[in-house]
PDB file of N, CA and C in Angstrom:
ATOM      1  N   UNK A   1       8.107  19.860   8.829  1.00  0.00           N
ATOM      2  CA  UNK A   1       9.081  19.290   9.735  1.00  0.00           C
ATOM      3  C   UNK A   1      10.230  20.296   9.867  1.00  0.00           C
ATOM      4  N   UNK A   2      10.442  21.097  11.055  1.00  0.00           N
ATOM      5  CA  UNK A   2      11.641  21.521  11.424  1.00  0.00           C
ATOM      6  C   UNK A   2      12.929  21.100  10.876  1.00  0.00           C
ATOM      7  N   UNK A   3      14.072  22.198  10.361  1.00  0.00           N
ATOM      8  CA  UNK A   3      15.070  21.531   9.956  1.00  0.00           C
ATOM      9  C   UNK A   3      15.804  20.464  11.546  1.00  0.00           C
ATOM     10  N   UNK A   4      16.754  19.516  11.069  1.00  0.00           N
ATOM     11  CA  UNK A   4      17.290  19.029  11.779  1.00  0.00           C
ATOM     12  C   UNK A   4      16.626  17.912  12.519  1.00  0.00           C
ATOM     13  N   UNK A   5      15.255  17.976  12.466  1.00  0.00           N
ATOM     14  CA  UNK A   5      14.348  17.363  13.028  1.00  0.00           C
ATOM     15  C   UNK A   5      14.201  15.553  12.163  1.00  0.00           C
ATOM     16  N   UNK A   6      15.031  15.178  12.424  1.00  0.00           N
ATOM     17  CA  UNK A   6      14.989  13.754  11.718  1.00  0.00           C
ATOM     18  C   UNK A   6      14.030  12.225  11.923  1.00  0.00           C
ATOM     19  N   UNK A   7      14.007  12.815  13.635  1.00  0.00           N
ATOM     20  CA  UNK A   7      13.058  11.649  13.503  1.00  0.00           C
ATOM     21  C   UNK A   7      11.732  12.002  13.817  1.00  0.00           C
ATOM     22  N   UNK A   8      11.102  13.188  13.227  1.00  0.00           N
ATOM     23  CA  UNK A   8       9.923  13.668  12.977  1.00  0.00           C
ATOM     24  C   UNK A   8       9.290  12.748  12.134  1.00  0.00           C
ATOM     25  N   UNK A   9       9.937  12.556  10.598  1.00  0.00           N
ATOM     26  CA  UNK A   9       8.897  12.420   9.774  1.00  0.00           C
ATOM     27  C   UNK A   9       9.373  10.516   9.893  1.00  0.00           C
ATOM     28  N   UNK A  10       9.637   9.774  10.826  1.00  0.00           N
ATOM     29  CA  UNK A  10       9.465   8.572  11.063  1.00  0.00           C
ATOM     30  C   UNK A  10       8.752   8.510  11.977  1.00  0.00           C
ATOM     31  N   UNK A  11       8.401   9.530  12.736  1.00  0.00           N
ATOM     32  CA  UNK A  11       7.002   8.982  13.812  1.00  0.00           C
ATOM     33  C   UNK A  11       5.786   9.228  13.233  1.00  0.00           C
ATOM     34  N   UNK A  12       5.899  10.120  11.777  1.00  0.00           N
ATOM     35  CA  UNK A  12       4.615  10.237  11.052  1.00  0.00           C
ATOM     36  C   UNK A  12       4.398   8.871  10.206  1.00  0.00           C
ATOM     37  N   UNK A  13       5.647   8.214   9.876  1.00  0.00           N
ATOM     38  CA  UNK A  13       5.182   6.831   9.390  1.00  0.00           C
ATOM     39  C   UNK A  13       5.003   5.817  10.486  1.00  0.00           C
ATOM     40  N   UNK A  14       5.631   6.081  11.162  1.00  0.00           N
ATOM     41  CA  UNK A  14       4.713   5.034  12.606  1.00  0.00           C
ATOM     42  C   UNK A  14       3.966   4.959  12.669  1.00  0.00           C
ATOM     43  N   UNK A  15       3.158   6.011  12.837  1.00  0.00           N
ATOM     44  CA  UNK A  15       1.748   6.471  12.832  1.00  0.00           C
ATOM     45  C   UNK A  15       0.806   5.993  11.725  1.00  0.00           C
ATOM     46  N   UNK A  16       1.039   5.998  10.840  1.00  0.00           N
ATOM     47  CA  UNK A  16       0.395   5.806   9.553  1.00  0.00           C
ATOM     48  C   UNK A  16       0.586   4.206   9.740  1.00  0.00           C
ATOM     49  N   UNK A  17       1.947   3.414   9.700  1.00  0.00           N
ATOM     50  CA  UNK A  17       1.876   2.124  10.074  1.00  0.00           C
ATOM     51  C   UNK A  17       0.593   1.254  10.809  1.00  0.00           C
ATOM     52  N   UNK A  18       1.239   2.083  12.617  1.00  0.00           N
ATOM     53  CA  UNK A  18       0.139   1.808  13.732  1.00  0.00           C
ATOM     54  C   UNK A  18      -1.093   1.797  13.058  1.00  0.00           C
ATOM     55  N   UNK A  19      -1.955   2.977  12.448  1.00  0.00           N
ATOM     56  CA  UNK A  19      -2.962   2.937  12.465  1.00  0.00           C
ATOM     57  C   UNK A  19      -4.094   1.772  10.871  1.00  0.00           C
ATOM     58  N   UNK A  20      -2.875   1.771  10.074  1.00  0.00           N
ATOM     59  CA  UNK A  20      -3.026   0.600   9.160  1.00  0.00           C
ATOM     60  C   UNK A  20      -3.488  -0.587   9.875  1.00  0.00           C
ATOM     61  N   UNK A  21      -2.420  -0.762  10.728  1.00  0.00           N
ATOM     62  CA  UNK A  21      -2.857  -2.171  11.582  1.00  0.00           C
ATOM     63  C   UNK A  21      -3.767  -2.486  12.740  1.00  0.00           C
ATOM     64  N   UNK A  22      -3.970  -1.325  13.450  1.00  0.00           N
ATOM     65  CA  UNK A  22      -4.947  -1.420  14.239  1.00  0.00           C
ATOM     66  C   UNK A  22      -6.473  -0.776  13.908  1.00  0.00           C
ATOM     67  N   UNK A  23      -6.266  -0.216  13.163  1.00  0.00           N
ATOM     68  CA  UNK A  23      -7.958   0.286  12.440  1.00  0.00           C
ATOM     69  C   UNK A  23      -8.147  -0.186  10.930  1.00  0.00           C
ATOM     70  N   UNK A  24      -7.437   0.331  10.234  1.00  0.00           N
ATOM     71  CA  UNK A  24      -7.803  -0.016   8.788  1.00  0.00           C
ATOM     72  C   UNK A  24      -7.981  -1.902   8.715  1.00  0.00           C
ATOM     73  N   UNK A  25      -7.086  -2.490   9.327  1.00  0.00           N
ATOM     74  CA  UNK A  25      -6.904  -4.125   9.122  1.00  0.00           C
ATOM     75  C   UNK A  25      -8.074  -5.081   9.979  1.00  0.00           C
ATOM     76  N   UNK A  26      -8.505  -3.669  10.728  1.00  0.00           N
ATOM     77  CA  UNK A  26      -9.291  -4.271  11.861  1.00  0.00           C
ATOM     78  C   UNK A  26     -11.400  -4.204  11.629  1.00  0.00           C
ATOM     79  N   UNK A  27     -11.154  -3.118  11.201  1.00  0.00           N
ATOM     80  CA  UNK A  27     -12.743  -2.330  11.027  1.00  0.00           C
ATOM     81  C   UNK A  27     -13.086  -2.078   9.795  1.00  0.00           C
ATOM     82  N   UNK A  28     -14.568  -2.573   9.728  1.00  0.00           N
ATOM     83  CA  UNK A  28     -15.641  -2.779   8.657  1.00  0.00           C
ATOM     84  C   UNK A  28     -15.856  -1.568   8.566  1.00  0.00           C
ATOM     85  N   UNK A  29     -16.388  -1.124   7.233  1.00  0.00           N
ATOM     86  CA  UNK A  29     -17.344  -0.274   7.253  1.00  0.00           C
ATOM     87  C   UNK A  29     -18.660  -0.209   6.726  1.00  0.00           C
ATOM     88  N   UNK A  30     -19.664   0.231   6.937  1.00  0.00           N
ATOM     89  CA  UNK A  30     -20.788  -0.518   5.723  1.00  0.00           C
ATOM     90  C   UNK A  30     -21.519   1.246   5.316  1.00  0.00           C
ATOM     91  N   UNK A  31     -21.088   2.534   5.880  1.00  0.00           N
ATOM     92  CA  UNK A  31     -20.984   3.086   4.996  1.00  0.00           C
ATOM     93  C   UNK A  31     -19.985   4.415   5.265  1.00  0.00           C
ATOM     94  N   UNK A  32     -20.202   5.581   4.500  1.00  0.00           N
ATOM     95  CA  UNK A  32     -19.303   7.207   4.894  1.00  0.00           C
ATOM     96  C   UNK A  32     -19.659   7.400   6.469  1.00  0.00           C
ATOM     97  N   UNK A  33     -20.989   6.842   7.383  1.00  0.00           N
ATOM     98  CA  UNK A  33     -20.925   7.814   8.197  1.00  0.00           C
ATOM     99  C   UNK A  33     -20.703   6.231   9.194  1.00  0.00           C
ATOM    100  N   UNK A  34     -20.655   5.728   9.001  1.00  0.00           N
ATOM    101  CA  UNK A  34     -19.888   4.773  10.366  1.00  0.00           C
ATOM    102  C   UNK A  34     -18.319   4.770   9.814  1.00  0.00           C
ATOM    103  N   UNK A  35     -17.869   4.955   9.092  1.00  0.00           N
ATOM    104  CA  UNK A  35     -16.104   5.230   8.983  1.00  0.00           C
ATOM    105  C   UNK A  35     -15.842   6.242   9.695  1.00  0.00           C
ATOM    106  N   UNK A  36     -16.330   7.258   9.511  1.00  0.00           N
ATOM    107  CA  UNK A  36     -16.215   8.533  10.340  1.00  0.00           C
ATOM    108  C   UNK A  36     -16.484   8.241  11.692  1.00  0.00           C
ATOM    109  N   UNK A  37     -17.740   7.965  12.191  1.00  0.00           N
ATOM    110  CA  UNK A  37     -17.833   7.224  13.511  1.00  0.00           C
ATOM    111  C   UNK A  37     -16.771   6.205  14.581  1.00  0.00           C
ATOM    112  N   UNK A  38     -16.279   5.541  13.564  1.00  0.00           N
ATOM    113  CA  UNK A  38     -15.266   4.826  14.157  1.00  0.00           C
ATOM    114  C   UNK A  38     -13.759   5.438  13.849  1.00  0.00           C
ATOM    115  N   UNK A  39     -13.506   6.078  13.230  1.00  0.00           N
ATOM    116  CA  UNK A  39     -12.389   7.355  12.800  1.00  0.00           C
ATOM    117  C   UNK A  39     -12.199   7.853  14.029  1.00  0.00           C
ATOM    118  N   UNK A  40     -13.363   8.496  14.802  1.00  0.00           N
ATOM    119  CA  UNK A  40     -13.465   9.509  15.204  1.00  0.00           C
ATOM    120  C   UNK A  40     -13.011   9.061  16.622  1.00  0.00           C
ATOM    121  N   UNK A  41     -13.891   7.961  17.017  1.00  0.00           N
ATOM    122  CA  UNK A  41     -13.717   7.134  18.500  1.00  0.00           C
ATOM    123  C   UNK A  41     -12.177   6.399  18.532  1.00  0.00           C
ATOM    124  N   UNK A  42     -11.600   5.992  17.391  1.00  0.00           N
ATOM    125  CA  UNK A  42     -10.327   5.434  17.049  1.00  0.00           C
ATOM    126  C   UNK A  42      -9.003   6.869  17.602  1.00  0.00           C
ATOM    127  N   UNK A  43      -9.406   7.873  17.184  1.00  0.00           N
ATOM    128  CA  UNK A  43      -8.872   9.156  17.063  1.00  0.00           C
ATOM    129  C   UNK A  43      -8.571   9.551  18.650  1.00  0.00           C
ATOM    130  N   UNK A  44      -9.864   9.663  19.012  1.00  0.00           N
ATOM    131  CA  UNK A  44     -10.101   9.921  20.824  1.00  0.00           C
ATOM    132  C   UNK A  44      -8.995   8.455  21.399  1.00  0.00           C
ATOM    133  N   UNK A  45      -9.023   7.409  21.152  1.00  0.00           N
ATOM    134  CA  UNK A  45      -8.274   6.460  21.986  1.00  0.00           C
ATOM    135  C   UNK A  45      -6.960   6.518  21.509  1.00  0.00           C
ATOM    136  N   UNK A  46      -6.818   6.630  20.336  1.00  0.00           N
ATOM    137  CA  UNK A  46      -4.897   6.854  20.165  1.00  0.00           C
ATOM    138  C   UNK A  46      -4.718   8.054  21.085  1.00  0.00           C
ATOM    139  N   UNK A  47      -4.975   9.193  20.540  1.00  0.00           N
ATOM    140  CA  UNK A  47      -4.161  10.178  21.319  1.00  0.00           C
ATOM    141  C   UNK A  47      -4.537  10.405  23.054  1.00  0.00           C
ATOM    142  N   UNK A  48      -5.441   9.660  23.319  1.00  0.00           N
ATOM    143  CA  UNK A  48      -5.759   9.879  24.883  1.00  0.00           C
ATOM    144  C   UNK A  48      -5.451   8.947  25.885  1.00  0.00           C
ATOM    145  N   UNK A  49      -5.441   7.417  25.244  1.00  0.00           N
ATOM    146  CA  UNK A  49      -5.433   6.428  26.211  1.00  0.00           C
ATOM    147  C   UNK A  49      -4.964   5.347  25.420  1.00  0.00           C
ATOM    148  N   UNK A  50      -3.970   5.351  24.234  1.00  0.00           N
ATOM    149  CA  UNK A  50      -3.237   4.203  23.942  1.00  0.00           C
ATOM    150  C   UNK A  50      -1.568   4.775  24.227  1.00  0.00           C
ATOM    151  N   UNK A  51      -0.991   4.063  25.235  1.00  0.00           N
ATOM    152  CA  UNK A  51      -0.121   4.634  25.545  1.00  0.00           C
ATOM    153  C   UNK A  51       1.470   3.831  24.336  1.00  0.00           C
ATOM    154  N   UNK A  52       2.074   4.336  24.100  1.00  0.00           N
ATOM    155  CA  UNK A  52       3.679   3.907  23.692  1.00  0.00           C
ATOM    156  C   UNK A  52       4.640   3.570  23.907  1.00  0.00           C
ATOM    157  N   UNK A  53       5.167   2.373  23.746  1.00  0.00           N
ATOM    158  CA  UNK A  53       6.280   2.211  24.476  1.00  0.00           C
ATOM    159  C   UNK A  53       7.886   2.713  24.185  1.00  0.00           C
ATOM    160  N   UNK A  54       7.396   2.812  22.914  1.00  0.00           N
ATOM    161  CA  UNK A  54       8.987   3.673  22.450  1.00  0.00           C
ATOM    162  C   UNK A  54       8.912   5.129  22.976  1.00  0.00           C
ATOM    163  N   UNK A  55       7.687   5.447  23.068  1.00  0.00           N
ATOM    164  CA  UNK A  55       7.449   7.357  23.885  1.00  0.00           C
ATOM    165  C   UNK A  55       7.975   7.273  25.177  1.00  0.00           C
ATOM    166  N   UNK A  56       8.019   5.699  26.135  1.00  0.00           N
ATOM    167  CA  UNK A  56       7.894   6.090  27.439  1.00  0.00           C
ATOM    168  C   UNK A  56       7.150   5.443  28.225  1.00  0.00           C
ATOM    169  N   UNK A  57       5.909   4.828  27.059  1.00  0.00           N
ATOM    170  CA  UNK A  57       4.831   4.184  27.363  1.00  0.00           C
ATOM    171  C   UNK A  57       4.084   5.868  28.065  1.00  0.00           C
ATOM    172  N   UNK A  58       3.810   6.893  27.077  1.00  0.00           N
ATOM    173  CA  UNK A  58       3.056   8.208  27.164  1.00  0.00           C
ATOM    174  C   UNK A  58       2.389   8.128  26.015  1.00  0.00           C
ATOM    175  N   UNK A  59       1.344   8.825  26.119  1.00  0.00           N
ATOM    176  CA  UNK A  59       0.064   8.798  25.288  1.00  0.00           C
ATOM    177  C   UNK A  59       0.578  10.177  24.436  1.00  0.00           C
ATOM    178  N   UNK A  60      -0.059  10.413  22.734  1.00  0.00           N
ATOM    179  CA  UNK A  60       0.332  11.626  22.173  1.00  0.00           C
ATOM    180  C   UNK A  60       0.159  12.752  22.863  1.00  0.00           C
ATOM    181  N   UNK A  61      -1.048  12.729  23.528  1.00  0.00           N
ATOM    182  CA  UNK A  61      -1.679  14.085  24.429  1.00  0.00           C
ATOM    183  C   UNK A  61      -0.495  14.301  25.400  1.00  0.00           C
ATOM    184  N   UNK A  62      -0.329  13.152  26.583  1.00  0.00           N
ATOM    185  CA  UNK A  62       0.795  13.287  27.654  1.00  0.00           C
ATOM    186  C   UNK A  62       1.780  13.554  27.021  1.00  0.00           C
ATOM    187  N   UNK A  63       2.448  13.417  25.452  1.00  0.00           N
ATOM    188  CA  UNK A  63       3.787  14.012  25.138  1.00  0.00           C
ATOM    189  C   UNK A  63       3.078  15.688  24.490  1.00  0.00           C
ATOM    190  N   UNK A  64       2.589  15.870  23.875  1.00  0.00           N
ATOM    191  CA  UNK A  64       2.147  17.461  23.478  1.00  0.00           C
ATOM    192  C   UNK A  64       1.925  18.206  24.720  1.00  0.00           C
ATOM    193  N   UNK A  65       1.489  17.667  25.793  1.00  0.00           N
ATOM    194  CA  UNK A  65       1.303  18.520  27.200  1.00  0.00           C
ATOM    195  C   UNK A  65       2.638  18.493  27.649  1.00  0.00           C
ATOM    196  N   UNK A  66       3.538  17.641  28.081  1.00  0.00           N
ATOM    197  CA  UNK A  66       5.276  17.924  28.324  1.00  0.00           C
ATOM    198  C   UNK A  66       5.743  19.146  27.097  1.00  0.00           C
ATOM    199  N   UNK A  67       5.521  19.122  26.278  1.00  0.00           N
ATOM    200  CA  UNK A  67       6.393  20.038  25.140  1.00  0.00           C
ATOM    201  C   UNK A  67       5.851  21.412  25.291  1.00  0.00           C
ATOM    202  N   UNK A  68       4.191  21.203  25.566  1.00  0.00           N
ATOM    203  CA  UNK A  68       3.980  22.900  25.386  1.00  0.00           C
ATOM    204  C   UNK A  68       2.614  23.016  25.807  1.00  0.00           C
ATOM    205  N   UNK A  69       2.179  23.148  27.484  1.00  0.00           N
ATOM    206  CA  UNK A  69       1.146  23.421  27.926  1.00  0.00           C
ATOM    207  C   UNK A  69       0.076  24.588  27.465  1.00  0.00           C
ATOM    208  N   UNK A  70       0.628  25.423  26.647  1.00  0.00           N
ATOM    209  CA  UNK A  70      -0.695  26.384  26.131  1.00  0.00           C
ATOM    210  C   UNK A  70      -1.463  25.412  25.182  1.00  0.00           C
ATOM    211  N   UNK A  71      -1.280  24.097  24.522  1.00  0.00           N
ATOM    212  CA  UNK A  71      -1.681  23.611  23.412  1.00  0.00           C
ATOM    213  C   UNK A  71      -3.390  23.114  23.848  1.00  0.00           C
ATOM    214  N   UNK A  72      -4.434  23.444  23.516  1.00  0.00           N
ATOM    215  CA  UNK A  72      -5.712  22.908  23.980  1.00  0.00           C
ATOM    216  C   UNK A  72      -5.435  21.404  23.696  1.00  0.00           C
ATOM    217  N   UNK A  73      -6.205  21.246  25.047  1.00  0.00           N
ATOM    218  CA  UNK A  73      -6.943  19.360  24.510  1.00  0.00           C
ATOM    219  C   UNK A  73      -7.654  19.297  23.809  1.00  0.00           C
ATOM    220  N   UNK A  74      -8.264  20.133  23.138  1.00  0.00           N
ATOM    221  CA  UNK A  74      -9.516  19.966  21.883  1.00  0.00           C
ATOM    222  C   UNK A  74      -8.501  19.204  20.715  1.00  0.00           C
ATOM    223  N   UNK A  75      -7.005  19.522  20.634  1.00  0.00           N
ATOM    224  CA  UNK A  75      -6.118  19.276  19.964  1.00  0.00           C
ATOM    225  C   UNK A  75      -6.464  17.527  19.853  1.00  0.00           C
ATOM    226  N   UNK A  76      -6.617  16.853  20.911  1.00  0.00           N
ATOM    227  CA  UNK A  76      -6.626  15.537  21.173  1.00  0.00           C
ATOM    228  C   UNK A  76      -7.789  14.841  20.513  1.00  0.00           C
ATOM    229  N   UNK A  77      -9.031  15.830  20.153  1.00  0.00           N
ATOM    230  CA  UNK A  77     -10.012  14.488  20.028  1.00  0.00           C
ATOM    231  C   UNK A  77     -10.697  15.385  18.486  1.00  0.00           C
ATOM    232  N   UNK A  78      -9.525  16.662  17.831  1.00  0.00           N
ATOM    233  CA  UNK A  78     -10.290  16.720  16.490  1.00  0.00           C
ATOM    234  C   UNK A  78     -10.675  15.605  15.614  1.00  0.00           C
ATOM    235  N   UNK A  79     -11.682  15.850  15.375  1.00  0.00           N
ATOM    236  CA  UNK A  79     -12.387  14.706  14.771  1.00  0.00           C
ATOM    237  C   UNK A  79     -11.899  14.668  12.972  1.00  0.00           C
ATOM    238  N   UNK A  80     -12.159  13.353  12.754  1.00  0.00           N
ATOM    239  CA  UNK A  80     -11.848  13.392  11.242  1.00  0.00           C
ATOM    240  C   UNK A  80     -12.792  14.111  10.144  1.00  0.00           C
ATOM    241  N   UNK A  81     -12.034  14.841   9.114  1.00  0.00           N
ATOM    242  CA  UNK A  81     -12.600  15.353   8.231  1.00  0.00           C
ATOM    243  C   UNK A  81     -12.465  14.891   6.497  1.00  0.00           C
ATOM    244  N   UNK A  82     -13.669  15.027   5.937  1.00  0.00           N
ATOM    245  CA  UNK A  82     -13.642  14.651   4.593  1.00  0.00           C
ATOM    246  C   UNK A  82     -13.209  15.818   3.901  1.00  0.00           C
ATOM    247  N   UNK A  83     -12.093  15.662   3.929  1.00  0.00           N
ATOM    248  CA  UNK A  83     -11.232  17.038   3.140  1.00  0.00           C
ATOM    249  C   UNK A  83     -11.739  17.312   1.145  1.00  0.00           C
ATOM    250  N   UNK A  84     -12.273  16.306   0.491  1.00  0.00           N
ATOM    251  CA  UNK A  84     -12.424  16.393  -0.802  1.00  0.00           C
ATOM    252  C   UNK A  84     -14.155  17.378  -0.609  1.00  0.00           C
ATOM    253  N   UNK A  85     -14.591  17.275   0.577  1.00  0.00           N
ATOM    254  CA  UNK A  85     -15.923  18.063   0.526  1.00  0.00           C
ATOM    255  C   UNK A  85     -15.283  19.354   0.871  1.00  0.00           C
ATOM    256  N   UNK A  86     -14.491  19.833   1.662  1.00  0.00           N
ATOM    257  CA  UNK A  86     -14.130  21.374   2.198  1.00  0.00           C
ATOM    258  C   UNK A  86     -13.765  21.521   0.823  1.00  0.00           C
ATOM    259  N   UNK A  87     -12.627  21.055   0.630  1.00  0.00           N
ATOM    260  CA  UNK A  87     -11.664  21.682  -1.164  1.00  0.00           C
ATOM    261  C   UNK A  87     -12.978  21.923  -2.001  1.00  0.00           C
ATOM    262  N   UNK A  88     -14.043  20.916  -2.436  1.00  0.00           N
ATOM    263  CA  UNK A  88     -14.758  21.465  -3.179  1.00  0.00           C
ATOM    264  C   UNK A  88     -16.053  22.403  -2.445  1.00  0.00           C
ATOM    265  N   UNK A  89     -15.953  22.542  -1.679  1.00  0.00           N
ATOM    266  CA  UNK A  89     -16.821  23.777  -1.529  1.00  0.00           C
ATOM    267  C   UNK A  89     -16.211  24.917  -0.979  1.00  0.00           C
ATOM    268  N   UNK A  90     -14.942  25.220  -1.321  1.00  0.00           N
ATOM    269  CA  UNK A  90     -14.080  26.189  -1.115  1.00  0.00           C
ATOM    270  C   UNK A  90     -13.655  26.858  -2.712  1.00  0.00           C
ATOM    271  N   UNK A  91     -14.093  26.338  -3.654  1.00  0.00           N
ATOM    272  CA  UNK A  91     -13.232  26.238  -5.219  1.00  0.00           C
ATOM    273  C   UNK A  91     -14.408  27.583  -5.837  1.00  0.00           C
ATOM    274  N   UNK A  92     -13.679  28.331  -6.169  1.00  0.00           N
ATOM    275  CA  UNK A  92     -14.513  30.155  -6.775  1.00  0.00           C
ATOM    276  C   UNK A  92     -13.621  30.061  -8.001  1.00  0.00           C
ATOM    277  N   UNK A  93     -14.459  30.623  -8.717  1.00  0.00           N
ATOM    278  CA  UNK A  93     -14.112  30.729 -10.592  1.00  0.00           C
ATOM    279  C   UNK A  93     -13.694  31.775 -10.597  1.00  0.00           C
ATOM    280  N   UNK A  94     -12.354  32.180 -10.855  1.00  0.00           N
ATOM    281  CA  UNK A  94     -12.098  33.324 -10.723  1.00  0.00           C
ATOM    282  C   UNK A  94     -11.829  34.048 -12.382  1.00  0.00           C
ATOM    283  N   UNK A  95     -12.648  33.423 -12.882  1.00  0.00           N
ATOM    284  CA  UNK A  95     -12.272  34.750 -14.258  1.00  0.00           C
ATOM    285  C   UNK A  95     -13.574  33.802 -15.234  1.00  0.00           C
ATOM    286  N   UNK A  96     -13.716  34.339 -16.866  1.00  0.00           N
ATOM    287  CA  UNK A  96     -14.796  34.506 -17.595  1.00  0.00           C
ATOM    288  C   UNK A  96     -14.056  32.467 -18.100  1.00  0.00           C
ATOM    289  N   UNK A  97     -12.930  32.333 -18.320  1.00  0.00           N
ATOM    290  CA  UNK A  97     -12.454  31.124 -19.042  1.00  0.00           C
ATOM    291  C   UNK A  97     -12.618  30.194 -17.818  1.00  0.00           C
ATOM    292  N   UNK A  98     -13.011  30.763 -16.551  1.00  0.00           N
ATOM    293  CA  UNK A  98     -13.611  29.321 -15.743  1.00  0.00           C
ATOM    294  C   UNK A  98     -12.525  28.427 -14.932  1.00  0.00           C
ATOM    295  N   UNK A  99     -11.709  29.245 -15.087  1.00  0.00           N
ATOM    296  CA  UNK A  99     -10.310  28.777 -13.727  1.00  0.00           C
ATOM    297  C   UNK A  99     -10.633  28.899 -12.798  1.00  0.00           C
ATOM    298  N   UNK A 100     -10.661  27.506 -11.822  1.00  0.00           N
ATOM    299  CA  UNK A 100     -10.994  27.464 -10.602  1.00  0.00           C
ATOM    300  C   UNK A 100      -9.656  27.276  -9.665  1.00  0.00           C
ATOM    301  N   UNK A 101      -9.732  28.072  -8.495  1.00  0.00           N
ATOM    302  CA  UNK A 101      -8.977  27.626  -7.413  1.00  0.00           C
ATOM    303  C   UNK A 101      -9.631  27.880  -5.827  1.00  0.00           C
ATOM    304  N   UNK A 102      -8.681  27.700  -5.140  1.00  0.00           N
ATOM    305  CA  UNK A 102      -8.949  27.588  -3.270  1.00  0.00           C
ATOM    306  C   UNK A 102      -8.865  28.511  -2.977  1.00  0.00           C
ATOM    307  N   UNK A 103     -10.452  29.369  -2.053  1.00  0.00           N
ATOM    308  CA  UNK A 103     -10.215  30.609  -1.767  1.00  0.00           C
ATOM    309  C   UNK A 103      -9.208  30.699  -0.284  1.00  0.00           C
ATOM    310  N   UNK A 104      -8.023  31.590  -0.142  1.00  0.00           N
ATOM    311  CA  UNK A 104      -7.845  31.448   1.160  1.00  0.00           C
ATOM    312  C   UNK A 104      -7.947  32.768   1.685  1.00  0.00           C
ATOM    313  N   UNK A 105      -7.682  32.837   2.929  1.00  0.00           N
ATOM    314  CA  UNK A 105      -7.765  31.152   3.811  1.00  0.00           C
ATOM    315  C   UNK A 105      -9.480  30.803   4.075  1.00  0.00           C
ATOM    316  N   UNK A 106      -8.780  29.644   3.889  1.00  0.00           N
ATOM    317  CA  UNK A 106     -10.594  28.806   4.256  1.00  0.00           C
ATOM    318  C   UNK A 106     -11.210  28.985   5.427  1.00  0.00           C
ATOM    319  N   UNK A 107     -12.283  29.746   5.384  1.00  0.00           N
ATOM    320  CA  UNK A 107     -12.839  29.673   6.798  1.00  0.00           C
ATOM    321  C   UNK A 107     -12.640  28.328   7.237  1.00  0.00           C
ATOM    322  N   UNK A 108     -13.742  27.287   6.689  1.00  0.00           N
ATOM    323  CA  UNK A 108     -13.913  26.258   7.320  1.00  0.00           C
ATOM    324  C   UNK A 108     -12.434  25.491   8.090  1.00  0.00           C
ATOM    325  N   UNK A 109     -11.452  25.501   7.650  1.00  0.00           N
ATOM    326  CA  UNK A 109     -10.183  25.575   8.026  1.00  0.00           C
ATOM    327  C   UNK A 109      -9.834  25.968   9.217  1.00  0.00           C
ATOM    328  N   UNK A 110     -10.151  27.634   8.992  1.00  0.00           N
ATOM    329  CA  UNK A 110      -9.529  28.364  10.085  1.00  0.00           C
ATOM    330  C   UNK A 110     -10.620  27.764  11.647  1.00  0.00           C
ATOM    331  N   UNK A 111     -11.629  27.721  11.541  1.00  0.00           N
ATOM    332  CA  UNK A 111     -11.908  26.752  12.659  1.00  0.00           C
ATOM    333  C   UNK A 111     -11.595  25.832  13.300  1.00  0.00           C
ATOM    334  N   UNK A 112     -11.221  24.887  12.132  1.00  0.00           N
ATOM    335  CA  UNK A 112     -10.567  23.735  12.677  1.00  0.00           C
ATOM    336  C   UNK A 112      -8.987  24.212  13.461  1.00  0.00           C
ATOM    337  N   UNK A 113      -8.189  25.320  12.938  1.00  0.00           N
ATOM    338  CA  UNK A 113      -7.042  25.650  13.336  1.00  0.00           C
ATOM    339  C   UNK A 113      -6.605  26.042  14.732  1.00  0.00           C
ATOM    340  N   UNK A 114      -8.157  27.082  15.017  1.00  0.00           N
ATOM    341  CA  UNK A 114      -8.427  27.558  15.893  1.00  0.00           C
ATOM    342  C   UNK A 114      -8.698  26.774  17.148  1.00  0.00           C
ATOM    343  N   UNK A 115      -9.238  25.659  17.026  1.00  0.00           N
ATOM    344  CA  UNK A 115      -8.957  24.789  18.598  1.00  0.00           C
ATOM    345  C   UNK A 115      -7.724  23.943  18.791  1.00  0.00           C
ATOM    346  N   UNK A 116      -7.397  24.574  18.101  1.00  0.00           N
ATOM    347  CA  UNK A 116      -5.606  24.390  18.739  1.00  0.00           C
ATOM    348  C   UNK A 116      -4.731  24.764  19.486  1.00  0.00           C
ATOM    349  N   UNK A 117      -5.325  26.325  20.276  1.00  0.00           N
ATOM    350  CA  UNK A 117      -4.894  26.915  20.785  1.00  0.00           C
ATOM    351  C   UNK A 117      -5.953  27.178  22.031  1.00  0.00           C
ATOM    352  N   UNK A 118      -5.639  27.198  22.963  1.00  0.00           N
ATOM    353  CA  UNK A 118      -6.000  27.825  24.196  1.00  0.00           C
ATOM    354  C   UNK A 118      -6.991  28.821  23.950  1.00  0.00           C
ATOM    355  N   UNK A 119      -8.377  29.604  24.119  1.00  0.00           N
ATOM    356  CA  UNK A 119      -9.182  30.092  24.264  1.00  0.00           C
ATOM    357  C   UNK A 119      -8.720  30.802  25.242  1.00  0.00           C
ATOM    358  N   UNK A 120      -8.354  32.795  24.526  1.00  0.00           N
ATOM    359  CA  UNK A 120      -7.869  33.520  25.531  1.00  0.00           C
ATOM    360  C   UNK A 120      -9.335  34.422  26.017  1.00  0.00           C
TER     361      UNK A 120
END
């Protein structure tokens, strides 16, 4: 969060709120790959076509496109990731006593980073 930027990290608990109540309170799961499934389709409708009324009644996408048109729309519909599988298949032993850490930067990462930006 940018200094000065105050009501940044209250639209990240909005967010976290919103989505408590409209997905987590709302949707079953019966296993890992229909959570993800519905993650994913949940993901595509917030930021594309659930609009806000404290924004303007503008969708996340329609406010990231006002702020800064180089930003790809791929931005809009990254899909959810099981981050405890990247971390552990990113983790290299780096010495004989068996200390493990995160190689960086993570490829698998840098992909995901990479459709964030405009394709020059």
């Amino acid at each position: 969060i940018p200094p000065a930027a105050h009501t940044y990290q209250a639209d990240v608990e909005t967010v976290h709120r919103i989505i408590e109540d409209e997905f987590f309170e709302v949707e079953k799961f019966r296993s890992t790959q229909m959570f993800f499934d519905k993650a994913n389709a949940y993901v595509i409708w917030f930021n594309v076509a659930r609009t806000n009324s404290y924004k303007g009644y503008k969708t996340p996408w329609e406010i990231i496109q006002q702020r800064d048109k180089i930003i790809s729309p791929k931005v809009a519909i990254l899909p959810a990731l099981f981050l405890d599988n990247i971390f552990k298949s990113q983790l290299v032993k780096t010495n004989a006593r068996g200390y493990l850490h995160v190689q960086y930067p993570c490829g698998s990462m840098d992909r995901w980073i990479s459709l964030l930006f405009i394709d020059t």
